[in-house]
PDB file of N, CA and C in Angstrom:
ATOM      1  N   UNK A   1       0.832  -1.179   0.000  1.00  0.00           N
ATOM      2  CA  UNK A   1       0.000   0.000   0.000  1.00  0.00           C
ATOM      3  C   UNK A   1       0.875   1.240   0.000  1.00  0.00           C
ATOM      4  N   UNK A   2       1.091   2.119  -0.992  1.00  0.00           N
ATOM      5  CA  UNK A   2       1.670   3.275  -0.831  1.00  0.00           C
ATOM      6  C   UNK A   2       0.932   3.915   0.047  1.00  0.00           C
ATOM      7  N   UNK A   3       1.902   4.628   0.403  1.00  0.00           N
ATOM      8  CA  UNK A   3       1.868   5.962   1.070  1.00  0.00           C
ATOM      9  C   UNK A   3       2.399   7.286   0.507  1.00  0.00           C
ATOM     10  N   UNK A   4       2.034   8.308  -0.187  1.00  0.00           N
ATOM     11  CA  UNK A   4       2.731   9.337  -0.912  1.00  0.00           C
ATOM     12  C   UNK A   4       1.818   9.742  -0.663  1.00  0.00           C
ATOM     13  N   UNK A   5       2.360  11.417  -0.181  1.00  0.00           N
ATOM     14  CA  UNK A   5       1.285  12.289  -0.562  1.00  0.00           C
ATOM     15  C   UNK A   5       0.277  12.659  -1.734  1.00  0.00           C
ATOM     16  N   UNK A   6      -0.847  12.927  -1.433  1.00  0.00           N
ATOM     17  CA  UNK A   6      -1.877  13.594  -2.511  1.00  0.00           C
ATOM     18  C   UNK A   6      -2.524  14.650  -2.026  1.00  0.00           C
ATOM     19  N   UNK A   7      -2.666  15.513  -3.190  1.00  0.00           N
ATOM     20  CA  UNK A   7      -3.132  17.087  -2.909  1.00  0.00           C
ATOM     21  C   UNK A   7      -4.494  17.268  -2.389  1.00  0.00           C
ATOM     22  N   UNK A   8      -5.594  15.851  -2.713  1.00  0.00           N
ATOM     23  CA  UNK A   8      -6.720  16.396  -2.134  1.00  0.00           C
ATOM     24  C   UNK A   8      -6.872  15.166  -0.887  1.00  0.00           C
ATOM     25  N   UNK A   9      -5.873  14.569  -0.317  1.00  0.00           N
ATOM     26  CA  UNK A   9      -5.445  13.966   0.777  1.00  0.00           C
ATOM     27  C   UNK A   9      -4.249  14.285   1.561  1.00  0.00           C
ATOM     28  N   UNK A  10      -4.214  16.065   1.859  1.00  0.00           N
ATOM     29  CA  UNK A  10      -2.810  16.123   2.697  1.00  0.00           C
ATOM     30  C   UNK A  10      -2.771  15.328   4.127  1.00  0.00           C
ATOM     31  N   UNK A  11      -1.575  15.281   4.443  1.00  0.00           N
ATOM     32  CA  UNK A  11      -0.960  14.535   5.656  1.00  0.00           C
ATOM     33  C   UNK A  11      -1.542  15.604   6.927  1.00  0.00           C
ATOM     34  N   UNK A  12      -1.724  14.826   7.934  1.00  0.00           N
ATOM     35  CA  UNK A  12      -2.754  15.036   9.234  1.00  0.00           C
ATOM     36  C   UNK A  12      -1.859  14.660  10.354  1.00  0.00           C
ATOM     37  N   UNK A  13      -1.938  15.113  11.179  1.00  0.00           N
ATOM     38  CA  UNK A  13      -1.062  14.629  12.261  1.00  0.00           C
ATOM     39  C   UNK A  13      -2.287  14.870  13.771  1.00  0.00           C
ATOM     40  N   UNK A  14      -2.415  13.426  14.584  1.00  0.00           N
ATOM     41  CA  UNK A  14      -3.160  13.753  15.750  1.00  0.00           C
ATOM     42  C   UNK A  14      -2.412  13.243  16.978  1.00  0.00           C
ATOM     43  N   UNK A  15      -2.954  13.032  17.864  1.00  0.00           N
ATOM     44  CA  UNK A  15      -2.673  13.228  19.610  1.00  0.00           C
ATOM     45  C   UNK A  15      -3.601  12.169  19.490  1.00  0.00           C
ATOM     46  N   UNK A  16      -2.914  11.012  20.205  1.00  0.00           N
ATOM     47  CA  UNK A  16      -3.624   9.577  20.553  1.00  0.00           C
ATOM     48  C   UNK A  16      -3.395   8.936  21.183  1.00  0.00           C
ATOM     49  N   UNK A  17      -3.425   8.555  22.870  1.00  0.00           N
ATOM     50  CA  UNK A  17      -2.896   7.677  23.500  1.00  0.00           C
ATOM     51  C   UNK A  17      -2.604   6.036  22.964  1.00  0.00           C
ATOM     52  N   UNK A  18      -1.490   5.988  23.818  1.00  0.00           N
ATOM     53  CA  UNK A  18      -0.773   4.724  23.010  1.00  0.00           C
ATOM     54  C   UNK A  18      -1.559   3.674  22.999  1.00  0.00           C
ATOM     55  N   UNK A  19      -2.254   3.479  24.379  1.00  0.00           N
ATOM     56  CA  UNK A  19      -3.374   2.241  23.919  1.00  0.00           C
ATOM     57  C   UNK A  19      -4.125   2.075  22.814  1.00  0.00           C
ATOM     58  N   UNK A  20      -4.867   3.401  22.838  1.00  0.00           N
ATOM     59  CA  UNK A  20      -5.696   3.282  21.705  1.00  0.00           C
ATOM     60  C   UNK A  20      -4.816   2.832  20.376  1.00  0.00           C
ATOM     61  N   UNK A  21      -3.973   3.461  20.015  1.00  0.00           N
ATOM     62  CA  UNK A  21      -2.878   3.674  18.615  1.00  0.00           C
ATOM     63  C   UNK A  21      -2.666   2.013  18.368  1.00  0.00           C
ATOM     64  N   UNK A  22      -2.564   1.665  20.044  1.00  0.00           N
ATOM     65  CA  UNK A  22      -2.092   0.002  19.530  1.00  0.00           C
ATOM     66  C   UNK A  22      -3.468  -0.656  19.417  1.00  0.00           C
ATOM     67  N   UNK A  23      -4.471  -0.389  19.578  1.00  0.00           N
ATOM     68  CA  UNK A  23      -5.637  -1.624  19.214  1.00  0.00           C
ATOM     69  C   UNK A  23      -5.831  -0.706  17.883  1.00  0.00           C
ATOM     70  N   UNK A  24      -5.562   0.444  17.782  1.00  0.00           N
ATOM     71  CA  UNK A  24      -6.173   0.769  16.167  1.00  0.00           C
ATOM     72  C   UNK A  24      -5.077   0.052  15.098  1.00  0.00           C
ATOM     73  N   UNK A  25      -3.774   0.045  14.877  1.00  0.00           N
ATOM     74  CA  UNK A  25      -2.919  -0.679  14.525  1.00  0.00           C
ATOM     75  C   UNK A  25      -3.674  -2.312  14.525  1.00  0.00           C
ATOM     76  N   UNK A  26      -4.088  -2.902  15.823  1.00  0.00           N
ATOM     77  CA  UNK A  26      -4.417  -4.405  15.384  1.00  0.00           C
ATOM     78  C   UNK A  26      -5.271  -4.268  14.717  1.00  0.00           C
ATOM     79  N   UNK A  27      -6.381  -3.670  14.631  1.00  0.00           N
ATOM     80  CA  UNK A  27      -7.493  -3.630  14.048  1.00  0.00           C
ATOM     81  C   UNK A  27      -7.208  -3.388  12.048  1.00  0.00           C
ATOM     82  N   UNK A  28      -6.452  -2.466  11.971  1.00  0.00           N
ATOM     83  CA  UNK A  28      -5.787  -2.366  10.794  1.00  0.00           C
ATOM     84  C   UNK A  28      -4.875  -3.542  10.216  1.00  0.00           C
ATOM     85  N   UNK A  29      -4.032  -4.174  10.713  1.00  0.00           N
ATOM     86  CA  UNK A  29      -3.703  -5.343  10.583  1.00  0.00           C
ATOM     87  C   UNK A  29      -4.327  -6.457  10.609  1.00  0.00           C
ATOM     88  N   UNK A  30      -5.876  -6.521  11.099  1.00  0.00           N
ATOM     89  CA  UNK A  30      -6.761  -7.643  10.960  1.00  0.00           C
ATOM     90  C   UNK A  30      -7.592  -7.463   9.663  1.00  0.00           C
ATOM     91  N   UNK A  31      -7.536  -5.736   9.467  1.00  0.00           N
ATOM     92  CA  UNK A  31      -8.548  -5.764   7.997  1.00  0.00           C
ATOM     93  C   UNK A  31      -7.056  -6.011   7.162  1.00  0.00           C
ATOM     94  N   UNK A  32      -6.243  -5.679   6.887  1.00  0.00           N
ATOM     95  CA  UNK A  32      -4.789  -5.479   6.110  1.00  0.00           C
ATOM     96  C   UNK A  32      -5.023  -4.128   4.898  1.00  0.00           C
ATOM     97  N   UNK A  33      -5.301  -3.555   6.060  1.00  0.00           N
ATOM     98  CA  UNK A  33      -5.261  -1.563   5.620  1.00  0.00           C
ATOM     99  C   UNK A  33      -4.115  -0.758   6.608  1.00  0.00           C
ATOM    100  N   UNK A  34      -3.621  -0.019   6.532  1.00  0.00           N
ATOM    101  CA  UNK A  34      -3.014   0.631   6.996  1.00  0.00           C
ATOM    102  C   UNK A  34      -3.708   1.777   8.206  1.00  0.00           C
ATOM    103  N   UNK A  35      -3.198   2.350   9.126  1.00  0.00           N
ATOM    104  CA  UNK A  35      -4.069   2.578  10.221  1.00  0.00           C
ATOM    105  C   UNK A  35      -4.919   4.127   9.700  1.00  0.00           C
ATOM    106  N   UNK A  36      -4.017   4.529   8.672  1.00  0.00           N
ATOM    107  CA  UNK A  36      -4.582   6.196   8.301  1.00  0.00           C
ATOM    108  C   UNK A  36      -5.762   5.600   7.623  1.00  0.00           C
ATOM    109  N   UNK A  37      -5.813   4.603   7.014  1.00  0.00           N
ATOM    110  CA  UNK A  37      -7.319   4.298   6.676  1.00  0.00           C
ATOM    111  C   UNK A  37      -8.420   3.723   7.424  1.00  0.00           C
ATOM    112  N   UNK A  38      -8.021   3.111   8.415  1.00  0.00           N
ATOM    113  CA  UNK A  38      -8.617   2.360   9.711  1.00  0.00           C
ATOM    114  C   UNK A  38      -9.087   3.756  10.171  1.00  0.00           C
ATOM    115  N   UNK A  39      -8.444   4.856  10.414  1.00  0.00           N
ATOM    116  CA  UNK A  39      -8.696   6.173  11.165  1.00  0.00           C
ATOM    117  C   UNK A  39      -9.546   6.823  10.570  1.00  0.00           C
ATOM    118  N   UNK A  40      -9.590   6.784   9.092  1.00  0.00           N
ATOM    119  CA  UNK A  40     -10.022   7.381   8.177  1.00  0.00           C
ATOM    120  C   UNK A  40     -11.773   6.608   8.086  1.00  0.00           C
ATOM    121  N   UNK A  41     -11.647   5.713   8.244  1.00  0.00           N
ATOM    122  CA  UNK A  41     -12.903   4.827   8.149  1.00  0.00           C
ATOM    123  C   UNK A  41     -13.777   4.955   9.888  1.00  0.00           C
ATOM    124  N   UNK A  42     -13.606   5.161  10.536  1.00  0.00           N
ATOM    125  CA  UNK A  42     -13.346   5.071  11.807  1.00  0.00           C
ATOM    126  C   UNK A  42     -14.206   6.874  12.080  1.00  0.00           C
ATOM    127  N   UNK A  43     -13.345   7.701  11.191  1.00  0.00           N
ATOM    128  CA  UNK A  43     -13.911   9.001  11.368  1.00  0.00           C
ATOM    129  C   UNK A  43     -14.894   9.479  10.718  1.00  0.00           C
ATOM    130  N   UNK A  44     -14.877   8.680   9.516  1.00  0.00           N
ATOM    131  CA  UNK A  44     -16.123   8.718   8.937  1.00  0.00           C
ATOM    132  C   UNK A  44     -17.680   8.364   9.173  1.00  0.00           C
ATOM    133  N   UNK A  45     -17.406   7.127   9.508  1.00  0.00           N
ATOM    134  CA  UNK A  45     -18.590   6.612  10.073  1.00  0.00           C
ATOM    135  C   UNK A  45     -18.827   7.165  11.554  1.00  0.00           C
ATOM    136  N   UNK A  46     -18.081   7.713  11.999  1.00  0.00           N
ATOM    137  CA  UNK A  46     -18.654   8.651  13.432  1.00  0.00           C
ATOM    138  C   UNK A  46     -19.360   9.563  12.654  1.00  0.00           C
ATOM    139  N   UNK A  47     -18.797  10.438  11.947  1.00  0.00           N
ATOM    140  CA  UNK A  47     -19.547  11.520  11.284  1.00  0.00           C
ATOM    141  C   UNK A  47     -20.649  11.534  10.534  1.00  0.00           C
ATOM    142  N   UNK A  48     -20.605  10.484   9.943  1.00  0.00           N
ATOM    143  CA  UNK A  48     -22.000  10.016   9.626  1.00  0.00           C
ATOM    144  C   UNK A  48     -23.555   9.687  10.527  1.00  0.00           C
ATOM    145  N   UNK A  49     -23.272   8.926  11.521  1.00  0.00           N
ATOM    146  CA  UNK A  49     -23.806   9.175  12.697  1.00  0.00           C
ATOM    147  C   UNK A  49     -24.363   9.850  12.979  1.00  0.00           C
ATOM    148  N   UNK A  50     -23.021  11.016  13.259  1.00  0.00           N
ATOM    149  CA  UNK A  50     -23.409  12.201  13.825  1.00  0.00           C
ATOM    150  C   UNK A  50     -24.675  13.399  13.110  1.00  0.00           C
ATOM    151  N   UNK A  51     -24.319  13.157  12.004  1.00  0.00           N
ATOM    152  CA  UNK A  51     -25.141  13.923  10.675  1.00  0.00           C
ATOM    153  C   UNK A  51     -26.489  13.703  10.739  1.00  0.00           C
ATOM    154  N   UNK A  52     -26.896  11.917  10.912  1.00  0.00           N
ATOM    155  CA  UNK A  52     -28.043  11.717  11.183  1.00  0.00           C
ATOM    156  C   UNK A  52     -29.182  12.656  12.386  1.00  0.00           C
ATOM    157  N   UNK A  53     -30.168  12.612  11.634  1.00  0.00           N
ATOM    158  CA  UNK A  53     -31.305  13.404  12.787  1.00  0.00           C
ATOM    159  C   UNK A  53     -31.905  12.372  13.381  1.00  0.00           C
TER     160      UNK A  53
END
């Protein structure tokens, strides 16, 4: 899976305790995605959620 930047995907940087970082990592390694997409999937579907009335 590359990783290179893209212009309408710039690079993000967050604040995450290590526990969490390490079950999001397994969790990414159980789908075999990388964790910015695990995060990415993860933030989405919160937001979606959230959107709902």
């Amino acid at each position: 899976m590359p990783n290179k930047p893209r212009p309408e995907n710039p690079a993000r940087a967050i604040r995450i305790e290590d526990e969490l970082w390490e079950r999001a990592k397994a969790g990414a390694r159980r789908l075999d995605i990388t964790v910015s997409e695990f995060a990415r999937q993860a933030i989405a579907e919160h937001v979606q959620r959230q959107e709902k009335p």
